[in-house]
N, C-alpha and C. Protein backbone atom coordinates (compact mmCIF):
# COMPACT_ATOMS: atom_id res chain seq x y z
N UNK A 1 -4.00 -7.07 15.71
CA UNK A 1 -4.32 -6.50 17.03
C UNK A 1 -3.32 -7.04 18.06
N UNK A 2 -2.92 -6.29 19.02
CA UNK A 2 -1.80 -6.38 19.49
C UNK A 2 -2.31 -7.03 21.01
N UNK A 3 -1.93 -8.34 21.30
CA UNK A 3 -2.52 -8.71 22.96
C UNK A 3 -2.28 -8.28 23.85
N UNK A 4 -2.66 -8.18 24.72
CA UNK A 4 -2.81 -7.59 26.01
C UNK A 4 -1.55 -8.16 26.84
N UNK A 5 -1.37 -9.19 25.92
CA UNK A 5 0.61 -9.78 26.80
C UNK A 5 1.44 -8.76 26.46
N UNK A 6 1.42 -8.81 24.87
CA UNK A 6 2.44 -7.84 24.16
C UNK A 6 2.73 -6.19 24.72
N UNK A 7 1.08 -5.66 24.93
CA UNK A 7 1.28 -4.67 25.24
C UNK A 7 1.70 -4.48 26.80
N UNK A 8 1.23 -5.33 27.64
CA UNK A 8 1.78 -5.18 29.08
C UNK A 8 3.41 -5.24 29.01
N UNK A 9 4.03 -6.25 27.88
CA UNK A 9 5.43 -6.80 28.21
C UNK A 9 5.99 -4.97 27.30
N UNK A 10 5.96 -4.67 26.53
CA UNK A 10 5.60 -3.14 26.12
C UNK A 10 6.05 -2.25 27.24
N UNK A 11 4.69 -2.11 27.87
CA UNK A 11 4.77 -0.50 28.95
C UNK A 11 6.14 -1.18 30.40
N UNK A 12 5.88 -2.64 30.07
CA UNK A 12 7.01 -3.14 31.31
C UNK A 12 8.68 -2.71 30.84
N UNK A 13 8.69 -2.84 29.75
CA UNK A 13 10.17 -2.02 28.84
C UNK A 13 10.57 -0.69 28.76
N UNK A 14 9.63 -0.02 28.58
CA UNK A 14 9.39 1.32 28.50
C UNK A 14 9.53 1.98 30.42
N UNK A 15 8.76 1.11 31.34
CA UNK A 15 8.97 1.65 32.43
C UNK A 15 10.52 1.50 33.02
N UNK A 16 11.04 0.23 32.56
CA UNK A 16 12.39 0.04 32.84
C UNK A 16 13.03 1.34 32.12
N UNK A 17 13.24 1.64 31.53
CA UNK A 17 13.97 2.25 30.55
C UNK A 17 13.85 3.76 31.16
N UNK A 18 12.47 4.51 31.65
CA UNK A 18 12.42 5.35 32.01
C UNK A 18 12.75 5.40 33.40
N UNK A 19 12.98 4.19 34.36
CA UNK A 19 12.92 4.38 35.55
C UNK A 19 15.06 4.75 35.41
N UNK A 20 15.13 4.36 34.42
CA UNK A 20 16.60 4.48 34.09
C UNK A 20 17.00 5.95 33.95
N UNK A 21 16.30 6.41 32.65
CA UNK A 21 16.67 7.72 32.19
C UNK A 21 15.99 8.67 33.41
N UNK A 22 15.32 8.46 34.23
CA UNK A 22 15.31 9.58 35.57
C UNK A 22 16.50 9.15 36.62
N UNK A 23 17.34 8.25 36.45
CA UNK A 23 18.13 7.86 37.71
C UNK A 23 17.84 7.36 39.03
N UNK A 24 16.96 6.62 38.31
CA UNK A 24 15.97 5.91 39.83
C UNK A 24 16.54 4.49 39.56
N UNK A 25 16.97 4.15 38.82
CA UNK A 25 17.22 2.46 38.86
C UNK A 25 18.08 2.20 39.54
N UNK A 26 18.30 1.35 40.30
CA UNK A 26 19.26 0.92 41.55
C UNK A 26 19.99 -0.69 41.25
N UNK A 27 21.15 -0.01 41.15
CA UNK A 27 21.88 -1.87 40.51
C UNK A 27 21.88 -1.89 42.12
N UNK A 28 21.84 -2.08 43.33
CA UNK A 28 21.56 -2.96 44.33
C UNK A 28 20.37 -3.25 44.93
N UNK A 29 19.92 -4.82 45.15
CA UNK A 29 18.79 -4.67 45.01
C UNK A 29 18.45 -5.06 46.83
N UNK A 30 17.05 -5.04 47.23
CA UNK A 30 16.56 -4.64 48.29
C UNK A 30 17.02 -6.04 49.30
N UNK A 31 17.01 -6.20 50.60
CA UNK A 31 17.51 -7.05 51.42
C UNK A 31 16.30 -8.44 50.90
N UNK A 32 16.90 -9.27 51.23
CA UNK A 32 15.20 -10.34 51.54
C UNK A 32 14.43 -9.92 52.70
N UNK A 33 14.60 -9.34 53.43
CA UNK A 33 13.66 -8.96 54.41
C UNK A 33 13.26 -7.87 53.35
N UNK A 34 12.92 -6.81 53.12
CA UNK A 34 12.85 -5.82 52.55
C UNK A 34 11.72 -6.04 51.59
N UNK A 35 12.12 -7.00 50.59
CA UNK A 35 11.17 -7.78 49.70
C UNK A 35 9.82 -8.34 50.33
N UNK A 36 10.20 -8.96 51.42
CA UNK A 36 9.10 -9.65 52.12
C UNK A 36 8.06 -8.57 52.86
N UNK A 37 8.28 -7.31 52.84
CA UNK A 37 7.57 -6.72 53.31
C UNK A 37 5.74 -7.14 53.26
N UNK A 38 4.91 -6.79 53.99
CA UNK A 38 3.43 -7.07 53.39
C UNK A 38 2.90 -5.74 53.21
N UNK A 39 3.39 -4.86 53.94
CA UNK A 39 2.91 -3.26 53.42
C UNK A 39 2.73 -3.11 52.23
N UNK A 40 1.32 -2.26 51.27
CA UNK A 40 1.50 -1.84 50.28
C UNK A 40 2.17 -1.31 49.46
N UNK A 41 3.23 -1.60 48.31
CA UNK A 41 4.12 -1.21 47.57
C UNK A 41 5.63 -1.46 48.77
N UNK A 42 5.86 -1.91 49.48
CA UNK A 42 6.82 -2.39 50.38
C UNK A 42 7.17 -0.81 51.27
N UNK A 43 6.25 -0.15 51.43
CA UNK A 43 6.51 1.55 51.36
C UNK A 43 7.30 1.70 52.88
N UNK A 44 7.28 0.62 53.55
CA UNK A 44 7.96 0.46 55.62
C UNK A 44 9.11 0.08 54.56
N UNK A 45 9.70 -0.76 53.55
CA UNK A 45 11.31 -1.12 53.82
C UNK A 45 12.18 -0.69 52.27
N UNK A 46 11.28 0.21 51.42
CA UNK A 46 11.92 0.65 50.29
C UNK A 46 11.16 1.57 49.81
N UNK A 47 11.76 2.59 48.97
CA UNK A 47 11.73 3.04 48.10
C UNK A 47 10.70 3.33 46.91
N UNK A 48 9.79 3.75 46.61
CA UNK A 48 8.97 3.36 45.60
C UNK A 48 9.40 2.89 44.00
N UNK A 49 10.55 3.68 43.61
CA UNK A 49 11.06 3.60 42.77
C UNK A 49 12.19 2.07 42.90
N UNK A 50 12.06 1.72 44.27
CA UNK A 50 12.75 0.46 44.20
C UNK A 50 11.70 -0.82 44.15
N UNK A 51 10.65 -0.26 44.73
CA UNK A 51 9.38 -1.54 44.55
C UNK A 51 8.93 -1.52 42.96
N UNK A 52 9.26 -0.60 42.25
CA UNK A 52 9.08 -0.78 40.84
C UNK A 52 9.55 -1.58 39.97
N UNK A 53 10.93 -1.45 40.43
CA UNK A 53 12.05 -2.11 39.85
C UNK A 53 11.94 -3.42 40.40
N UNK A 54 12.21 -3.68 41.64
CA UNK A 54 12.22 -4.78 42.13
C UNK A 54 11.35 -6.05 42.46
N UNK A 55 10.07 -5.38 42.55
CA UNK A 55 9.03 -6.00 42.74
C UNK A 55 7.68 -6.37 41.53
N UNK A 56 6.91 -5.04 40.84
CA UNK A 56 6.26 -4.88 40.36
C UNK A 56 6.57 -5.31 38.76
N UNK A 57 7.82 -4.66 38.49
CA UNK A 57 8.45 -5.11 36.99
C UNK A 57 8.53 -6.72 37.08
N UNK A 58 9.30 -7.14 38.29
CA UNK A 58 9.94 -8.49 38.10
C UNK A 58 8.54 -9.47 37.94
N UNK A 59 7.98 -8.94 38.77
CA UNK A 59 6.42 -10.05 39.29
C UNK A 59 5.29 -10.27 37.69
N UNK A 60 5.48 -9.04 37.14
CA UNK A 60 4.30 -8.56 36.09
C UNK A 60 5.25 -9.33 35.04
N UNK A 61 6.61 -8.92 34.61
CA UNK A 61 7.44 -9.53 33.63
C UNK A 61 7.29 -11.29 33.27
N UNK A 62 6.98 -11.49 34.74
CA UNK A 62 6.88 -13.14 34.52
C UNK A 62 5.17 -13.62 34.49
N UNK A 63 4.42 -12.85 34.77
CA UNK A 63 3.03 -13.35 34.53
C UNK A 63 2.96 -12.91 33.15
N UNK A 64 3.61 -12.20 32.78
CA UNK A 64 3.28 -11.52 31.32
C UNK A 64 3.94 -12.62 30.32
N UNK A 65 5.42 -12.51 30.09
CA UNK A 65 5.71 -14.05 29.87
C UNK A 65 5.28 -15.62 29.99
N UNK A 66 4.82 -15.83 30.75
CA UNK A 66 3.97 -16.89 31.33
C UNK A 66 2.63 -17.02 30.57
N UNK A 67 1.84 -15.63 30.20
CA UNK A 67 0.48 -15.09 30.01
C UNK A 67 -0.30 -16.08 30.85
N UNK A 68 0.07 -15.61 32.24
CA UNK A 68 -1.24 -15.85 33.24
C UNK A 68 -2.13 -14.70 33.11
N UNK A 69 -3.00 -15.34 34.25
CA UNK A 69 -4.22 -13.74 34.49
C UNK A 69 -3.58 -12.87 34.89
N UNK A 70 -3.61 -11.68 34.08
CA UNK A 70 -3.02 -10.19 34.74
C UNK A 70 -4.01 -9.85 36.10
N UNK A 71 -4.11 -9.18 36.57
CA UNK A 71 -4.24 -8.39 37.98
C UNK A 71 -5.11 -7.45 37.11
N UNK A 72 -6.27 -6.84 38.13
CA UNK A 72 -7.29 -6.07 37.25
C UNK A 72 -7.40 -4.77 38.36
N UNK A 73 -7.80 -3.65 37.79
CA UNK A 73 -7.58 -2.49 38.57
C UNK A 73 -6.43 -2.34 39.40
N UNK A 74 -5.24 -2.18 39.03
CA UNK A 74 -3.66 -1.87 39.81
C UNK A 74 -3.79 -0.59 40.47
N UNK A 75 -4.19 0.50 39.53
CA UNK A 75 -4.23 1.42 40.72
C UNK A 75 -2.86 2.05 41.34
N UNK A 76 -1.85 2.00 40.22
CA UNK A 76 -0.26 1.93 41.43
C UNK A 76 0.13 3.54 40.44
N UNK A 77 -1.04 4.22 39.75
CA UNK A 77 -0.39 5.54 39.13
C UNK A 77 -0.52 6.29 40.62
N UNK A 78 -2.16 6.59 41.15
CA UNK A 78 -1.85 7.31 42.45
C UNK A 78 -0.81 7.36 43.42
N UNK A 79 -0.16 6.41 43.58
CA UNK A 79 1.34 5.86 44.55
C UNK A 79 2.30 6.70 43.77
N UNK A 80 2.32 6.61 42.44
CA UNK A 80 3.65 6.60 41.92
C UNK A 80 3.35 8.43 42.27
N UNK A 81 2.26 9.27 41.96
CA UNK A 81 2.09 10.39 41.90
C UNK A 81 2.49 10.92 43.04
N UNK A 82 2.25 10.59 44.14
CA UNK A 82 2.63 11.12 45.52
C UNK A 82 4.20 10.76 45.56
N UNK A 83 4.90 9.59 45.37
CA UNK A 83 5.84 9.51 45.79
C UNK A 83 6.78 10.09 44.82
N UNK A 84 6.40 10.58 43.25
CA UNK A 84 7.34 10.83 42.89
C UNK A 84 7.37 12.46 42.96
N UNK A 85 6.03 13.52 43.51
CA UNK A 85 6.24 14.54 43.55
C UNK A 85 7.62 15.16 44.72
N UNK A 86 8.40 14.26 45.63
CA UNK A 86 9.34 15.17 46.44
C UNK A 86 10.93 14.69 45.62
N UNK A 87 10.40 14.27 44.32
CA UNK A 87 11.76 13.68 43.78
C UNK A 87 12.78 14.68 42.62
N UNK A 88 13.78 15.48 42.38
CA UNK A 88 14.20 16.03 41.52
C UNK A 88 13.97 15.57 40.05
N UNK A 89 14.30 14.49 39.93
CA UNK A 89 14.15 13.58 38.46
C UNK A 89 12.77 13.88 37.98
N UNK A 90 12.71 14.53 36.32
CA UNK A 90 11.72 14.04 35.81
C UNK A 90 11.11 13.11 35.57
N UNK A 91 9.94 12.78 36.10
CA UNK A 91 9.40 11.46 36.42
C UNK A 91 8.20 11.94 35.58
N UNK A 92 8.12 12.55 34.72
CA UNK A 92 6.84 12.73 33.72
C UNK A 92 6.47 11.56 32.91
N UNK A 93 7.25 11.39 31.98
CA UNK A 93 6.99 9.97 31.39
C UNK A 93 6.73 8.92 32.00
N UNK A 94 7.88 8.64 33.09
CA UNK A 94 7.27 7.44 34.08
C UNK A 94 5.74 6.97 34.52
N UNK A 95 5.49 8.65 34.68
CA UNK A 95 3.98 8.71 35.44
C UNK A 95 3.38 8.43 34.34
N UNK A 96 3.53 8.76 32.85
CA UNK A 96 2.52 8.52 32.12
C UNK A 96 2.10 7.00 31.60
N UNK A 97 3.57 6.33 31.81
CA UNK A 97 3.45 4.80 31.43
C UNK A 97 2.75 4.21 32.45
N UNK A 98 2.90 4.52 33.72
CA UNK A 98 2.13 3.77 34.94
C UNK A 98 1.03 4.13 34.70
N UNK A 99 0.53 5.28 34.35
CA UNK A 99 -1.26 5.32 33.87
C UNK A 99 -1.38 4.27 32.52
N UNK A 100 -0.70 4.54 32.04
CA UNK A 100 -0.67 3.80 30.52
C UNK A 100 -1.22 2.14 31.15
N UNK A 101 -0.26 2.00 32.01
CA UNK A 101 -0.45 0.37 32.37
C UNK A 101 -1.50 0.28 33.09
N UNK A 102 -2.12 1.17 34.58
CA UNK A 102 -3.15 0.85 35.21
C UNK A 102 -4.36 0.76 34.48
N UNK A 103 -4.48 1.47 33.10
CA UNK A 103 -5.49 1.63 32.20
C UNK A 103 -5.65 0.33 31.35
N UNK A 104 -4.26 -0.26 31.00
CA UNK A 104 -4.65 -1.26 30.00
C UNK A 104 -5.12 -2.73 30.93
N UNK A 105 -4.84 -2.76 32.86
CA UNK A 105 -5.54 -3.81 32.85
C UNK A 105 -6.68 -3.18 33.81
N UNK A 106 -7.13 -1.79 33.61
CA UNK A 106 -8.76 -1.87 34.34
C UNK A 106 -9.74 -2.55 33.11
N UNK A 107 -10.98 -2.93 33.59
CA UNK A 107 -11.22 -3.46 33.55
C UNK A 107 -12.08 -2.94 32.15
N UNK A 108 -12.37 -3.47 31.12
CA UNK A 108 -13.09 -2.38 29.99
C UNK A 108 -14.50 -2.76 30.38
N UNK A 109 -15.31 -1.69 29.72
CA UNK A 109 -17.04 -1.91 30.10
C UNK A 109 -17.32 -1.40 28.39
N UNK A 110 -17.82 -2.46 28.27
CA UNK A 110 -18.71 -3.45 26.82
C UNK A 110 -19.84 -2.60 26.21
């Protein structure tokens, strides 16, 4: 049975990879102000597809590595859905791994 590290560090590879093959990945990365944002998903000083990359991958990659407590109900497919509908890039797969992931850490009922 496959842990809940493995599979998070998983959909975190897979989202890289797809945030690639749509042309959303950005080799420059966001200011330090930018980062520091407190807005949800940094949505006042970037990009969504750059808070993915920059923020959400990097942050989850190292709790996942680490295997601290994951974060329970993320909730970040609705975001990704709005922001990626005004985008040319197929962002189908993307969307499906971000459900993929908000699902594997809600919360299961026993």
């Amino acid at each position: 049975m496959m842990t809940i590290y493995l599979q998070a560090q998983q959909l975190l590879a897979a989202i890289e990879v797809e945030l690639k093959n749509a042309a959303l990945w950005n080799e420059i990365p966001p200011s330090v102000e930018a980062l520091a944002s407190t807005t949800p998903f940094c949505i006042d000083t970037m990009a969504f597809a750059d808070w993915l990359q920059f923020v959400f991958l990097v942050k989850m990659s190292k709790l996942v590595a680490m295997q601290m407590p994951l974060p329970k109900n993320m909730a970040i497919h609705p975001m990704a859905a709005e922001a990626f509908q005004h985008l040319c890039a197929d962002t189908r797969q993307l969307s499906v791994l971000i459900l993929a992931f908000d699902q594997l850490l809600a919360p299961k009922s026993d």
